[in-house]
Protein backbone atom coordinates (compact mmCIF):
# COMPACT_ATOMS: atom_id res chain seq x y z
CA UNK A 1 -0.06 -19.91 2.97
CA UNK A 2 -0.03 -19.79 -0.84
CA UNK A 3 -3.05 -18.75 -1.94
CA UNK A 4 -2.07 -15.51 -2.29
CA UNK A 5 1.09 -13.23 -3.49
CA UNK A 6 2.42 -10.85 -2.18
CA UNK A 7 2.65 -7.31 -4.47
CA UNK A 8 3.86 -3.83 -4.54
CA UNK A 9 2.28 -0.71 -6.14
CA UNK A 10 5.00 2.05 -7.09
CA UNK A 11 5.23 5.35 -9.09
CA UNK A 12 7.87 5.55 -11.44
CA UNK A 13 8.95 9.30 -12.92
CA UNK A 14 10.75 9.82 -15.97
CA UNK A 15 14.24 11.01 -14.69
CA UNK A 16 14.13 10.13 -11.57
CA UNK A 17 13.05 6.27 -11.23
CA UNK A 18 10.81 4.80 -8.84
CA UNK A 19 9.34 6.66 -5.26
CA UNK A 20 10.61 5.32 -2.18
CA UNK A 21 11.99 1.89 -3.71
CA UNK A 22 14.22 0.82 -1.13
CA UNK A 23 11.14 1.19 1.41
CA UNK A 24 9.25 -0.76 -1.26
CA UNK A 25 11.66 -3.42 -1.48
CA UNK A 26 12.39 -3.77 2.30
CA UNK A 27 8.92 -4.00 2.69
CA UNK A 28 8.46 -7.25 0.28
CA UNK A 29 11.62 -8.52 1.63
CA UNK A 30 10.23 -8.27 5.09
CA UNK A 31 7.19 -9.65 4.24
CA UNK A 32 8.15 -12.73 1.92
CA UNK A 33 10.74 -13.51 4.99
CA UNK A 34 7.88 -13.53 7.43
CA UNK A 35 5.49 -15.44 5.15
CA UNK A 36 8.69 -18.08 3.69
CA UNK A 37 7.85 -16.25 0.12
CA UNK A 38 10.96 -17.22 -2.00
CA UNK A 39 12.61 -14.40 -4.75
CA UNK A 40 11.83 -11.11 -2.90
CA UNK A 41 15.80 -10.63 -3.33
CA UNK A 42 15.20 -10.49 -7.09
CA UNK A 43 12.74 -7.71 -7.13
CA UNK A 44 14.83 -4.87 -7.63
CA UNK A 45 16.92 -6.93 -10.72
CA UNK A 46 13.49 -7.72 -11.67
CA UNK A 47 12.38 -3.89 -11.85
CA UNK A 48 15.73 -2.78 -13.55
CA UNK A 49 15.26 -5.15 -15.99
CA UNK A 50 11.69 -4.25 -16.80
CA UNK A 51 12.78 -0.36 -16.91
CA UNK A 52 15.73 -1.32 -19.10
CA UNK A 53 13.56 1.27 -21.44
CA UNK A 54 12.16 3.36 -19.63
CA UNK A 55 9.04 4.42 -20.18
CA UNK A 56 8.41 8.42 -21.18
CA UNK A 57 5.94 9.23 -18.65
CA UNK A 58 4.40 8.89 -15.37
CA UNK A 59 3.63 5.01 -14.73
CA UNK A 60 2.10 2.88 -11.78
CA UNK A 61 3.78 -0.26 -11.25
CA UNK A 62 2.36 -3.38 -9.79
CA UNK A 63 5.21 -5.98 -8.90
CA UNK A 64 3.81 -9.14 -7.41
CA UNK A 65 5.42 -11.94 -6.08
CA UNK A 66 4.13 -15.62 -5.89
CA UNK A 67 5.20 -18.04 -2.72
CA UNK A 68 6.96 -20.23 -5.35
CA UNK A 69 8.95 -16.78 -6.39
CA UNK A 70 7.45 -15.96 -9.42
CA UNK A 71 7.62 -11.97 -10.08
CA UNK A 72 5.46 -10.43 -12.55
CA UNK A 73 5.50 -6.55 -12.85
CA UNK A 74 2.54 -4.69 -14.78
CA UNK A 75 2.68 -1.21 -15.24
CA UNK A 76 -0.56 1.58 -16.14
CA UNK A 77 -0.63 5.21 -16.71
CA UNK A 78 -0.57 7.18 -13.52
CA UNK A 79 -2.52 10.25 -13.11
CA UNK A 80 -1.37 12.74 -10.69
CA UNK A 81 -4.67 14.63 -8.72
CA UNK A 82 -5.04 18.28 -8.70
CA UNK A 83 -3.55 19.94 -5.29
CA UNK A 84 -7.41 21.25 -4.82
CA UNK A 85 -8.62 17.58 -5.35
CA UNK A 86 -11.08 16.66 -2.27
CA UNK A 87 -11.90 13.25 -1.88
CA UNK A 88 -15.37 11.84 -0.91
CA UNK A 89 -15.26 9.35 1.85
CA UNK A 90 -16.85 7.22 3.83
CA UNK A 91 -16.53 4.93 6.76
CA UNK A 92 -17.22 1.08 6.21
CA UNK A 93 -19.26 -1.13 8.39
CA UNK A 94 -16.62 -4.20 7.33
CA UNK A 95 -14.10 -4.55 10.69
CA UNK A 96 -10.61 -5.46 10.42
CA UNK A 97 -9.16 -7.28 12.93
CA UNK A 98 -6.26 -5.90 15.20
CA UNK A 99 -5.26 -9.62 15.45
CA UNK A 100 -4.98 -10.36 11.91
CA UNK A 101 -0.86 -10.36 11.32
CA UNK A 102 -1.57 -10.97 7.65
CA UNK A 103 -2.67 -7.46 7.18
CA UNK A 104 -0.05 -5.85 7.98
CA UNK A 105 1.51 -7.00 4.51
CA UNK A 106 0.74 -5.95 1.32
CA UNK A 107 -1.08 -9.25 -0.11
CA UNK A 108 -3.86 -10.11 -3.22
CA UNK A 109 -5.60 -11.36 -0.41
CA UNK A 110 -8.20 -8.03 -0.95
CA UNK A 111 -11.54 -9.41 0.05
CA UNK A 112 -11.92 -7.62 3.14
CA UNK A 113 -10.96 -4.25 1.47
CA UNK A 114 -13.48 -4.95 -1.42
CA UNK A 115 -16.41 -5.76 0.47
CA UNK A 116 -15.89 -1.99 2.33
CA UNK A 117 -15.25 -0.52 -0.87
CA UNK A 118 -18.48 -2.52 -2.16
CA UNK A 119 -21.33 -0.77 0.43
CA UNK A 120 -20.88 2.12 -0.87
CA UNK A 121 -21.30 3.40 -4.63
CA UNK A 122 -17.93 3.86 -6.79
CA UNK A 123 -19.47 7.17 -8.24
CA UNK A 124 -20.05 8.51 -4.36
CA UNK A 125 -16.99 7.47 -3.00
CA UNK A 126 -13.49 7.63 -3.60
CA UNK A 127 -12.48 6.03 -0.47
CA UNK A 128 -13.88 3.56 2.33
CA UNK A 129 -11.86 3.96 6.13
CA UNK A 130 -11.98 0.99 7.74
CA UNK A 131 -12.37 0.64 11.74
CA UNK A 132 -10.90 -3.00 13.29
CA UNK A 133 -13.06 -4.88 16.14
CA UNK A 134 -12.19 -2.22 18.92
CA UNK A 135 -13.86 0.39 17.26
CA UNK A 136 -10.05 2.30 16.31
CA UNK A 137 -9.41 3.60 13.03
CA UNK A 138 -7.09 1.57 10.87
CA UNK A 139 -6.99 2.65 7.30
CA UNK A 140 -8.43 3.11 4.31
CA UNK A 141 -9.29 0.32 1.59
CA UNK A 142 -6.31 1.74 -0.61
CA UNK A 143 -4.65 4.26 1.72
CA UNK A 144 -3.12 4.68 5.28
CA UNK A 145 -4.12 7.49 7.46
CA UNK A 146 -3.38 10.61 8.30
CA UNK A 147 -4.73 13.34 10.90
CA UNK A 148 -2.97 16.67 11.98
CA UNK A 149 -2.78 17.82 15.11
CA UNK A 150 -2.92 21.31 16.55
CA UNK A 151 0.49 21.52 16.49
CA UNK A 152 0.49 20.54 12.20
CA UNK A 153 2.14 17.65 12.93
CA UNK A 154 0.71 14.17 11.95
CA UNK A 155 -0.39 11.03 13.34
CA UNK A 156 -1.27 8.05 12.02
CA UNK A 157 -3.45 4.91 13.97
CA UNK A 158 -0.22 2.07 15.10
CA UNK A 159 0.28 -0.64 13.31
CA UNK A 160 -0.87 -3.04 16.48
CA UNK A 161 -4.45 -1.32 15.55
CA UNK A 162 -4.53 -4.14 12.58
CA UNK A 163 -2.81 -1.79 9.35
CA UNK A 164 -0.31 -1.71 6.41
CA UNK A 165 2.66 0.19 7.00
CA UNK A 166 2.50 1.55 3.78
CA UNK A 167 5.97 3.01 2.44
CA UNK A 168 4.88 6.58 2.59
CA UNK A 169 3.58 6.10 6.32
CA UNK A 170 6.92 5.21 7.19
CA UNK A 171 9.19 7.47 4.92
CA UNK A 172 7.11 10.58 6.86
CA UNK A 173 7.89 8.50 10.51
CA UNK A 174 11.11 8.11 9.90
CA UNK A 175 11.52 12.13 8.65
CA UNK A 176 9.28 12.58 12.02
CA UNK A 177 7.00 14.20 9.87
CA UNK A 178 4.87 11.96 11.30
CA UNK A 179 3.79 9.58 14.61
């Protein structure tokens, strides 16, 4: 399996460094172990280095890593939403499947996610949830879910439903903030 890399998308604030990067790193590690990715070791040297100025203001950073172990890290302006932000969304006809163990890592293997994102228009919709073959809710096309319960507290569909665990789904676990 090379045709793809494997990459990870971070927030980095002035002052206090990068969100949830050891969850971010164990998370590569995991996956590149899983997949026989080499490098995933070097990430975080790899990150320091590429902070070794660090950059004045908020920033979203894209590290990917190639099977050979090739890490490239890109970085864009990050815009942080309003608290009264409501976004428009939409569920997709395109089914993941609960069987698929590739998609439960964070790969540039996307076309799935793009083709949900693609039936409906960008201006309409800010985000697509996807369903897998049993008819259960997964996640979204950039985003893992989230419903509260009558008692506030939050659940989120298992990851043997066919999802990423994305790093904030498990920081919010792991608090029990979540289940």
């Amino acid at each position: 399996m090379t045709n793809f890399s494997l990459f990870e998308t971070m927030r980095y604030t002035p002052g206090e460094g990068i969100a949830r990067l050891s969850l971010h790193l164990k998370r590569l590690e995991t996956s590149a172990r899983r997949l026989g990715f080499a490098g995933a070791d070097k990430a975080g040297e790899a990150l320091a280095a590429y902070l070794a100025t660090p950059p004045i203001s908020l920033q979203r950073l894209r590290l990917e890593l190639s099977s050979d172990g090739k890490i490239t890290i890109t970085s864009a302006p990050f815009i942080l939403q309003s608290d009264d932000t409501v976004w428009r969304i939409a569920i997709g006809s395109t089914r993941t499947a609960s069987t698929d163990s590739l998609i439960r890592h964070k790969t540039t293997r996307r076309a799935l996610y793009e083709a949900a994102r693609a039936e409906f228009p960008a201006s309409e919709i800010n985000e697509v949830i996807l369903l897998n073959e049993k008819g259960e809710l997964t996640e979204g096309t950039i985003t893992n879910l989230f419903v509260e319960d009558d008692d506030g507290r939050l659940m989120t569909p298992p990851i043997s439903s066919g999802c990423l665990a994305g790093v904030l789904r498990t920081s919010l676990i792991c608090a029990r903030k979540a289940y």
